[in-house]
N, C-alpha and C. Protein backbone atom coordinates (compact mmCIF):
# COMPACT_ATOMS: atom_id res chain seq x y z
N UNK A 1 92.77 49.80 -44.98
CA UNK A 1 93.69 48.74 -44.58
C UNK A 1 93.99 47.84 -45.77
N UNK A 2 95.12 47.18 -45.78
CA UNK A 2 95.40 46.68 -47.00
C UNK A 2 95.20 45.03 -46.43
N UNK A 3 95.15 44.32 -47.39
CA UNK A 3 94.63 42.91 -47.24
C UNK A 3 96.03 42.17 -47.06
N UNK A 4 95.83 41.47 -46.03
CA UNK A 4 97.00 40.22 -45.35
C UNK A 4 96.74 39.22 -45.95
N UNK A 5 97.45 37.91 -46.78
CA UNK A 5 97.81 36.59 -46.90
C UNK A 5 98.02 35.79 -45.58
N UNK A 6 97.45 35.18 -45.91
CA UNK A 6 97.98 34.33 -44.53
C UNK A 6 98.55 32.91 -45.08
N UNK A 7 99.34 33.01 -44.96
CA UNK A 7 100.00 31.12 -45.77
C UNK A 7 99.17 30.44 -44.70
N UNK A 8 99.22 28.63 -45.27
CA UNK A 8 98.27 27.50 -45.03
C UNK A 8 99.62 27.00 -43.89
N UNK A 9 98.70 26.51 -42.98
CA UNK A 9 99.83 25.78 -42.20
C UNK A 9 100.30 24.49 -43.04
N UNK A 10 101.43 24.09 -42.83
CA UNK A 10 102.11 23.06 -43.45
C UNK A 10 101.40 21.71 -42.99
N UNK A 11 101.34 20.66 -43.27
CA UNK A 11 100.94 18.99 -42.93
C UNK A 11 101.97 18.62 -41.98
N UNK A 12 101.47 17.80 -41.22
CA UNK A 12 102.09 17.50 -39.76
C UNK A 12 103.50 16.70 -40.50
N UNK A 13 102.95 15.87 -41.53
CA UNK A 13 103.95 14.85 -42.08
C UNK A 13 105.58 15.52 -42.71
N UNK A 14 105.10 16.90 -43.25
CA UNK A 14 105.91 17.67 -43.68
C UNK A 14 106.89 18.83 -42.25
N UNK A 15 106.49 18.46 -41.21
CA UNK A 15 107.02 18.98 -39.97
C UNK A 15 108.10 17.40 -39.56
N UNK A 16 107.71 16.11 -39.66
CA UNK A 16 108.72 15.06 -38.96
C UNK A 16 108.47 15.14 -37.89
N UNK A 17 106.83 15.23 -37.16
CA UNK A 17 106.39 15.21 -36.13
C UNK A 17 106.01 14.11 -36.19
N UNK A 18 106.35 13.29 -34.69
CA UNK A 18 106.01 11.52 -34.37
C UNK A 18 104.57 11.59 -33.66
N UNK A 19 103.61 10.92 -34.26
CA UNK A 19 102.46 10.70 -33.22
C UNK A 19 102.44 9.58 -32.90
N UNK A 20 102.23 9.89 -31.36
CA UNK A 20 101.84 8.35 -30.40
C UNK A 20 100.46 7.91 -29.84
N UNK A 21 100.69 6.81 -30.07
CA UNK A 21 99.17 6.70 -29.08
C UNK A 21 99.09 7.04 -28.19
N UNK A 22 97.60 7.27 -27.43
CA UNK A 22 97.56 7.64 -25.97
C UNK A 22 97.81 6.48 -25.04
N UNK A 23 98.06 6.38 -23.90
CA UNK A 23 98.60 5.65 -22.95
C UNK A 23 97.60 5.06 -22.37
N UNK A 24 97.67 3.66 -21.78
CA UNK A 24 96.47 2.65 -22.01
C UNK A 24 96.81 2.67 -20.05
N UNK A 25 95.49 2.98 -19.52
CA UNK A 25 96.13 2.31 -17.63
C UNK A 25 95.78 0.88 -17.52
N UNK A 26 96.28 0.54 -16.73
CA UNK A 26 96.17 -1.05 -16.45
C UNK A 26 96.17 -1.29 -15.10
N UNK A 27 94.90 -1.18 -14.82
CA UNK A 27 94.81 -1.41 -13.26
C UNK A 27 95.08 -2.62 -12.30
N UNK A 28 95.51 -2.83 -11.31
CA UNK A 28 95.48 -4.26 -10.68
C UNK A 28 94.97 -4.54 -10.14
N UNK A 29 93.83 -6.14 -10.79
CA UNK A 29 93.03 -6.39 -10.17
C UNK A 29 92.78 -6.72 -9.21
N UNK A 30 94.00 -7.16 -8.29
CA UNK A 30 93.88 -7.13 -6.78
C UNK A 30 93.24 -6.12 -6.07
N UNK A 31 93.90 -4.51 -6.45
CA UNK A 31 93.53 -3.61 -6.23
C UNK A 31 92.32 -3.08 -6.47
N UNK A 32 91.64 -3.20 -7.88
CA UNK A 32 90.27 -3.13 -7.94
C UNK A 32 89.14 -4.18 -6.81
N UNK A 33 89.29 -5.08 -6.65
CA UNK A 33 88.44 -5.91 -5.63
C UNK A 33 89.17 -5.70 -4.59
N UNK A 34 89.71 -5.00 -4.12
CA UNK A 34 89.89 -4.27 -2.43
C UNK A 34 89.24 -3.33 -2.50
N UNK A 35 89.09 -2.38 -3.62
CA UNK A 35 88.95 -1.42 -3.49
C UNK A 35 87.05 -1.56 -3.75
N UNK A 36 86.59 -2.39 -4.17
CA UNK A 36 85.14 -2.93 -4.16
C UNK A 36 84.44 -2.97 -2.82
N UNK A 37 85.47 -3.60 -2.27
CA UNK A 37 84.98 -4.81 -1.27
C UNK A 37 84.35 -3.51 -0.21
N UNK A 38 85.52 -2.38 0.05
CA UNK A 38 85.23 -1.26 0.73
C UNK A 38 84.24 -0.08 0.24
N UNK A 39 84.19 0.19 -1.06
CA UNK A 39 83.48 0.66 -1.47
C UNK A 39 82.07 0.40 -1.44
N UNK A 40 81.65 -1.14 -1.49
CA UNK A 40 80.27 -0.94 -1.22
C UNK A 40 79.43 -0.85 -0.08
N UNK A 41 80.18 -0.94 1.24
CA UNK A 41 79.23 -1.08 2.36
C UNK A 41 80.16 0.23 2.82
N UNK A 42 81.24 0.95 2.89
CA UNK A 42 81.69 2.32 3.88
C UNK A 42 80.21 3.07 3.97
N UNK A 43 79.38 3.56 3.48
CA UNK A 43 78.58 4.62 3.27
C UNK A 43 77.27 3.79 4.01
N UNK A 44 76.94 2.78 4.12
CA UNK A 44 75.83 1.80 4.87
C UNK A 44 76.63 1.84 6.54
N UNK A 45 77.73 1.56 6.34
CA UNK A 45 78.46 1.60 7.68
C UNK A 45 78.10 2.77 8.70
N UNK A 46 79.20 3.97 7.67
CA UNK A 46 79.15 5.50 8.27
C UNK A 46 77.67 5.84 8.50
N UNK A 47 76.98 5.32 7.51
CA UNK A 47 75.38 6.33 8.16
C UNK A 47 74.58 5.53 9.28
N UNK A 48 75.53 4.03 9.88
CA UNK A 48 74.74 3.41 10.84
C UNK A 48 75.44 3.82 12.10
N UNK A 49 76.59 4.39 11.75
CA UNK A 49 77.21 5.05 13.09
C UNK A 49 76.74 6.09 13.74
N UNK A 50 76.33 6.98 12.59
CA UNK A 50 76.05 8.81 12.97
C UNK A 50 74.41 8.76 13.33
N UNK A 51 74.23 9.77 14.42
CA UNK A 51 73.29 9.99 15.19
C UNK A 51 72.03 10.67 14.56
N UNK A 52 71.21 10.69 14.43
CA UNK A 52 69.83 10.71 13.75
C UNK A 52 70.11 12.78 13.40
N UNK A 53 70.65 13.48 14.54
CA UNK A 53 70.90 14.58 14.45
C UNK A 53 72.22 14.68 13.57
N UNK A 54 73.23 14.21 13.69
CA UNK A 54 74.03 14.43 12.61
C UNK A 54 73.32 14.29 11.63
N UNK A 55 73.10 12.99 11.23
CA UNK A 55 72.48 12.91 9.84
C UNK A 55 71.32 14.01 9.31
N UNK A 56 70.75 14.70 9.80
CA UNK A 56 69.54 15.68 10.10
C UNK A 56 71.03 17.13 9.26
N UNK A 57 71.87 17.18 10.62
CA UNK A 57 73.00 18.27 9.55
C UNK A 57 73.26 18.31 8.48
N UNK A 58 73.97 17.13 8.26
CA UNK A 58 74.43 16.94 7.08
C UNK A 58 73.62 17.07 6.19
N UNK A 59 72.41 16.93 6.29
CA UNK A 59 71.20 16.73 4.99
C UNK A 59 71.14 18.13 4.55
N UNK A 60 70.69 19.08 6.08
CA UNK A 60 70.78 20.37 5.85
C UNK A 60 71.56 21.17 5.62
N UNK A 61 72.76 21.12 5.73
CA UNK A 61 74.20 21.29 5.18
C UNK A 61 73.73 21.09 3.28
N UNK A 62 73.94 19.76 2.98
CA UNK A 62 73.70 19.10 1.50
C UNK A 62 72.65 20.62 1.19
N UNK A 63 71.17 20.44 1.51
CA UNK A 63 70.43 21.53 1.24
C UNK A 63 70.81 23.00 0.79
N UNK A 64 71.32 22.98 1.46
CA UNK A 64 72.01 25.01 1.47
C UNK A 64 73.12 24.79 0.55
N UNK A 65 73.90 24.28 0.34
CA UNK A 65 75.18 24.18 -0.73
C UNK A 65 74.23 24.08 -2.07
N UNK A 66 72.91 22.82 -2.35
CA UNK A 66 72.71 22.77 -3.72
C UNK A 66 71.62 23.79 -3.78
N UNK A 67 70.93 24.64 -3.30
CA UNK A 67 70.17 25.57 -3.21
C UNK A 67 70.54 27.26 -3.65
N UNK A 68 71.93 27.00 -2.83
CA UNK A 68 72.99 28.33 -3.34
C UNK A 68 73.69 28.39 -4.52
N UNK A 69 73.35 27.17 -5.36
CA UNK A 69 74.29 27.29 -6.35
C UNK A 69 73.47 28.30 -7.23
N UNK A 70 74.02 29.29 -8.52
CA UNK A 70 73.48 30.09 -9.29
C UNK A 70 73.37 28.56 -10.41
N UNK A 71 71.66 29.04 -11.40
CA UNK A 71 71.78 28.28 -12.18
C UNK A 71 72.28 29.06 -13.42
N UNK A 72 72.67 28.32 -14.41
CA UNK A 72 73.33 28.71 -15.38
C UNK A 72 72.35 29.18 -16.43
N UNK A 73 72.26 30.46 -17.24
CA UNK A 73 71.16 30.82 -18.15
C UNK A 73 71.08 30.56 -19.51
């Protein structure tokens, strides 16, 4: 086989390619403290609703999903 050259890629600057910054989010803080306010007690709530046997499922449910997972070698 005979030997290939491979030219150097050119410099971005020498293409007249524009780089931008990445895009900044800006959340609203109204929206963050609603979204608090619910976030910390839903899960104290829901598990004072559900019945000692649900909760008993679900655990065992949780069980068998992280049990079945393959571990990675």
């Amino acid at each position: 086989m005979a030997a290939v050259a491979i030219a150097p890629k050119p410099a971005a600057s020498s293409l007249n390619l524009l780089e931008f910054p990445a895009p900044v989010k800006v959340k609203n803080p109204a929206a963050v403290a609603l979204g608090k306010l619910g976030g910390s007690k839903g899960g104290k709530i829901r598990a004072a609703k559900l019945s000692t046997e649900r909760k008993k499922e679900i655990a065992q449910q949780a069980a068998k999903v992280r049990w079945a997972k393959v571990k990675a070698e």
